[in-house]
N, C-alpha and C. Protein backbone atom coordinates (compact mmCIF):
# COMPACT_ATOMS: atom_id res chain seq x y z
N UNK A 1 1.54 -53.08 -5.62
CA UNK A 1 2.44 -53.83 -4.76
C UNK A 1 3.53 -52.90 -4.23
N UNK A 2 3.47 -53.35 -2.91
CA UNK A 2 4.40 -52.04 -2.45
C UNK A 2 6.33 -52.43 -2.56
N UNK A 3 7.20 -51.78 -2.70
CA UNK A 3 8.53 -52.39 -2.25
C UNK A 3 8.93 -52.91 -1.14
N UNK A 4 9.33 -54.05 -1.20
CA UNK A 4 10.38 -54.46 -0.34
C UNK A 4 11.29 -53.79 0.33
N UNK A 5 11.59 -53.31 1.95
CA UNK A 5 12.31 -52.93 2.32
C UNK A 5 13.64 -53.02 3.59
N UNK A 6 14.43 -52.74 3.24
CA UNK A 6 15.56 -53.88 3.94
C UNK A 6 16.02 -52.84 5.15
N UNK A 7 16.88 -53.35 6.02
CA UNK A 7 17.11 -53.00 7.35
C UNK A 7 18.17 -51.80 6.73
N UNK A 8 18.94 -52.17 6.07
CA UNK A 8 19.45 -50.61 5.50
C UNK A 8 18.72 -49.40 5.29
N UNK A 9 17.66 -49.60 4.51
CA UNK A 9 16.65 -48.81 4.24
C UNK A 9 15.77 -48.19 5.36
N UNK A 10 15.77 -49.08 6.70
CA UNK A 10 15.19 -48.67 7.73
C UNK A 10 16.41 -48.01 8.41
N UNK A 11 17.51 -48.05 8.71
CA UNK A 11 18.06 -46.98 9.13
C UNK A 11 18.45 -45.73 8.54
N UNK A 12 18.71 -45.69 7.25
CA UNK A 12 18.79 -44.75 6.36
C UNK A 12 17.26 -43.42 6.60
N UNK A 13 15.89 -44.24 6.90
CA UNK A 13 14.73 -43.69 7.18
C UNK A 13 15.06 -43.13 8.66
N UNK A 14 15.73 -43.90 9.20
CA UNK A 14 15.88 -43.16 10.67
C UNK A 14 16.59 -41.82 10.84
N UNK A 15 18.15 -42.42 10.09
CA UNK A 15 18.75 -41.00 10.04
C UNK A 15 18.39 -39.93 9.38
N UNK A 16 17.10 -39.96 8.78
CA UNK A 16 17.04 -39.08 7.58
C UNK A 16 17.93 -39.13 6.24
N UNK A 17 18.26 -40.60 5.88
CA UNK A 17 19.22 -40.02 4.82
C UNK A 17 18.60 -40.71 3.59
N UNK A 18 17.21 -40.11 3.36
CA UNK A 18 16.22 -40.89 2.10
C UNK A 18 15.91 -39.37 1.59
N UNK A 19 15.79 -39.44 -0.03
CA UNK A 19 14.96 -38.39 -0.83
C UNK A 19 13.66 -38.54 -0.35
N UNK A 20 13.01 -37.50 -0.76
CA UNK A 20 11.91 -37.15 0.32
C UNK A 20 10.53 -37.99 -0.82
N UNK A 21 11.21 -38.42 -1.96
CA UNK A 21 10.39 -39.71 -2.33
C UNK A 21 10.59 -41.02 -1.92
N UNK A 22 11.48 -41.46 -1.31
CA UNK A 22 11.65 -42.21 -0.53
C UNK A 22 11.13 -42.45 0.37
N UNK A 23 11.30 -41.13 1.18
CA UNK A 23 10.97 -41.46 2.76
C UNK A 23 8.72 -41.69 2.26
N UNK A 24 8.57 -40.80 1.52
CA UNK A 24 6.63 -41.33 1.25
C UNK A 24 6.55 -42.44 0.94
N UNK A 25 7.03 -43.00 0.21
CA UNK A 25 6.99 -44.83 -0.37
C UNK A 25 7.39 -45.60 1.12
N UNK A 26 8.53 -44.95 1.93
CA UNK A 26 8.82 -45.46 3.42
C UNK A 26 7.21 -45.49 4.11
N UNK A 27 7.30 -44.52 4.44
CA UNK A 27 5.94 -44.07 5.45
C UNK A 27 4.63 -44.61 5.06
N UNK A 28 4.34 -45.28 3.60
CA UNK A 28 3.22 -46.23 3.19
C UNK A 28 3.58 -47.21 3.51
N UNK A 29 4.61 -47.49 3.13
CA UNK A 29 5.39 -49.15 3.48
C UNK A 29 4.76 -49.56 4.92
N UNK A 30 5.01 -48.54 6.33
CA UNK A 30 4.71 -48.70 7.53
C UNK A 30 4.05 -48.64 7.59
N UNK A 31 2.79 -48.10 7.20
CA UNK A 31 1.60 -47.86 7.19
C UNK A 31 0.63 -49.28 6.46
N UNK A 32 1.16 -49.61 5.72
CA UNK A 32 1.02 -50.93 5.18
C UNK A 32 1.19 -52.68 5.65
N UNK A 33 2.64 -52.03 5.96
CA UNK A 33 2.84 -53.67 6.66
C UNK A 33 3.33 -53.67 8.05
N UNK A 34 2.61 -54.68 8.79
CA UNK A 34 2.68 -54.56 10.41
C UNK A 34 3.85 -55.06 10.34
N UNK A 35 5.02 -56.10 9.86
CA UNK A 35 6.08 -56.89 10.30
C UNK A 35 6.97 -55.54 9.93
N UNK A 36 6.88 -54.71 9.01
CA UNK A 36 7.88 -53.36 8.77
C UNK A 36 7.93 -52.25 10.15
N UNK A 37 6.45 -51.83 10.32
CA UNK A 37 6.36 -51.58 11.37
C UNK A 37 7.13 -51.68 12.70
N UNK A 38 6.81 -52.99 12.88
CA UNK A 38 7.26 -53.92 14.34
C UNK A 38 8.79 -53.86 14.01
N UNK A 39 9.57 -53.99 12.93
CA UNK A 39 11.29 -53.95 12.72
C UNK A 39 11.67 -52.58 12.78
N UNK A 40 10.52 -51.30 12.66
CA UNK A 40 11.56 -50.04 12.48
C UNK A 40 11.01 -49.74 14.25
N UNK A 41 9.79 -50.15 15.00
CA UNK A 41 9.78 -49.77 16.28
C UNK A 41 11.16 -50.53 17.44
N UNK A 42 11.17 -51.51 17.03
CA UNK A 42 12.42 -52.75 17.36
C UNK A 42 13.95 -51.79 16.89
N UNK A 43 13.56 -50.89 16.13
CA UNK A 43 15.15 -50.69 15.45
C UNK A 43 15.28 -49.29 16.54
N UNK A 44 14.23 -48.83 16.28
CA UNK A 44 14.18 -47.15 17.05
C UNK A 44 14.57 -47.81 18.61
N UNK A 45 14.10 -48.38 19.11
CA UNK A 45 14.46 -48.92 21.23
C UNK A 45 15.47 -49.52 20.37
N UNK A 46 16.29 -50.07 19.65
CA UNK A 46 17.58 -50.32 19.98
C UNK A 46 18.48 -49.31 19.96
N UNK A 47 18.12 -48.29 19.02
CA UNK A 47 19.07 -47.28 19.01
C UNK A 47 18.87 -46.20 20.37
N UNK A 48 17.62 -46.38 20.88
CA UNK A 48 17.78 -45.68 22.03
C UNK A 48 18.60 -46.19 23.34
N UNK A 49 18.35 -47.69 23.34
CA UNK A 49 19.11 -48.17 24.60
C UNK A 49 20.81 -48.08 24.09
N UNK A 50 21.32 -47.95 22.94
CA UNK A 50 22.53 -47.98 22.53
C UNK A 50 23.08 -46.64 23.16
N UNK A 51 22.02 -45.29 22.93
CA UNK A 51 22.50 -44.24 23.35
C UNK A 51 22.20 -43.77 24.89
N UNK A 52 22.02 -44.78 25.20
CA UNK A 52 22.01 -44.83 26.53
C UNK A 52 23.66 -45.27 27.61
N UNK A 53 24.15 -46.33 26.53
CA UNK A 53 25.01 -46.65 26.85
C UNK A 53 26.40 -45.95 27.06
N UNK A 54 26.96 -46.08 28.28
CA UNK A 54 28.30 -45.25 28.62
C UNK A 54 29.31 -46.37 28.91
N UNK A 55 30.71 -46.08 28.35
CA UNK A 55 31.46 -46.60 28.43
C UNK A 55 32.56 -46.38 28.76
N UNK A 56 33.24 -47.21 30.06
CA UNK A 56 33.98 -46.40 30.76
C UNK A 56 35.14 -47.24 30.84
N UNK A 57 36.33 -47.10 30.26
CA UNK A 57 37.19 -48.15 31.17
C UNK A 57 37.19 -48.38 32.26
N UNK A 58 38.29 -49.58 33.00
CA UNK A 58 37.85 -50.63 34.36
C UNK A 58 39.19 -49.74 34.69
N UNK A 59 39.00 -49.60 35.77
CA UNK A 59 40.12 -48.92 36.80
C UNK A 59 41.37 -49.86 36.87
N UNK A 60 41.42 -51.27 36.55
CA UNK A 60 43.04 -51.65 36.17
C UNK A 60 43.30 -51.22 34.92
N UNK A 61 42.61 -50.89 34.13
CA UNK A 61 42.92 -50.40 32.57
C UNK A 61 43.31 -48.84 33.02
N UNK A 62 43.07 -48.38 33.88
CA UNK A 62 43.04 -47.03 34.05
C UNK A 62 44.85 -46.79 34.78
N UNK A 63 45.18 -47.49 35.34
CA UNK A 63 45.89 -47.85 36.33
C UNK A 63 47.06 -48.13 35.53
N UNK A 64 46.89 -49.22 34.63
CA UNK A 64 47.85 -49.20 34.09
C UNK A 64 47.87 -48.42 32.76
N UNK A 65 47.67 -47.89 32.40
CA UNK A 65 47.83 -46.50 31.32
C UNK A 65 48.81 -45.12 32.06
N UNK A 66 47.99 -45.39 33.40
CA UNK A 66 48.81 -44.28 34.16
C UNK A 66 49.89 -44.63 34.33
N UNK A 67 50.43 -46.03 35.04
CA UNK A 67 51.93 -47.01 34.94
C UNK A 67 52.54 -46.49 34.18
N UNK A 68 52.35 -47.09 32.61
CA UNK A 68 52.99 -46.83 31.49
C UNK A 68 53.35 -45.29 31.16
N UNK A 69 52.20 -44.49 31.44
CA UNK A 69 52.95 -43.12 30.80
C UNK A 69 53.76 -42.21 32.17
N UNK A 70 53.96 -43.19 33.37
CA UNK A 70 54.65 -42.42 34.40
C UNK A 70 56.13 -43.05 33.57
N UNK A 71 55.98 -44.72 33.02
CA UNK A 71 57.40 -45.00 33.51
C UNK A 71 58.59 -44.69 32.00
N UNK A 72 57.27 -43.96 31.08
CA UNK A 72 57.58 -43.00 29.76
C UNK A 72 57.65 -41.79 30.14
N UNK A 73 57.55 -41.41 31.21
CA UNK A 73 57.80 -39.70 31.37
C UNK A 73 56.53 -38.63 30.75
N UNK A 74 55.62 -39.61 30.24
CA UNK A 74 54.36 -38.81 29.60
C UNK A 74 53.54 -38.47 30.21
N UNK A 75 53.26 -38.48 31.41
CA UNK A 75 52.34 -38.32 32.35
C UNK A 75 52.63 -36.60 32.64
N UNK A 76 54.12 -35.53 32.44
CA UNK A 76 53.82 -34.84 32.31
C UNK A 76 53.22 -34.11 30.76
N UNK A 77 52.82 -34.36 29.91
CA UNK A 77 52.34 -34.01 28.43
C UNK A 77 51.06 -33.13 28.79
């Protein structure tokens, strides 16, 4: 019977941060069960569309940051 393995455990496998007996008991696990499978392929496209993501402040956020550190004198720093 193989272990049970939890979504911790599947990112921990992602980052690499399993003993390398781990990660073999991992890699049967997937090899074993399609629903483990289907959660670490589901986990991998989320972490890719995450690093896809750019984040930019909105130009009134921008605007007023600049406001504030003109009417603090910080704008020369």
């Amino acid at each position: 019977m193989t272990k049970p393995f939890t979504p911790n455990e599947l990112v921990r496998y992602i980052y690499q941060e399993m003993s390398e007996v781990e990660q073999e008991l991992f890699v049967q696990a997937l090899h074993s069960d399609n629903s483990l499978m289907q959660e670490y392929v589901e986990m991998l496209s989320t972490i890719e569309q995450m690093e896809q993501i750019q984040l930019q402040p909105s130009e009134k956020v921008v605007q007023a940051i600049k406001k504030r550190a003109q009417s603090t004198g910080l704008e020369r720093v």
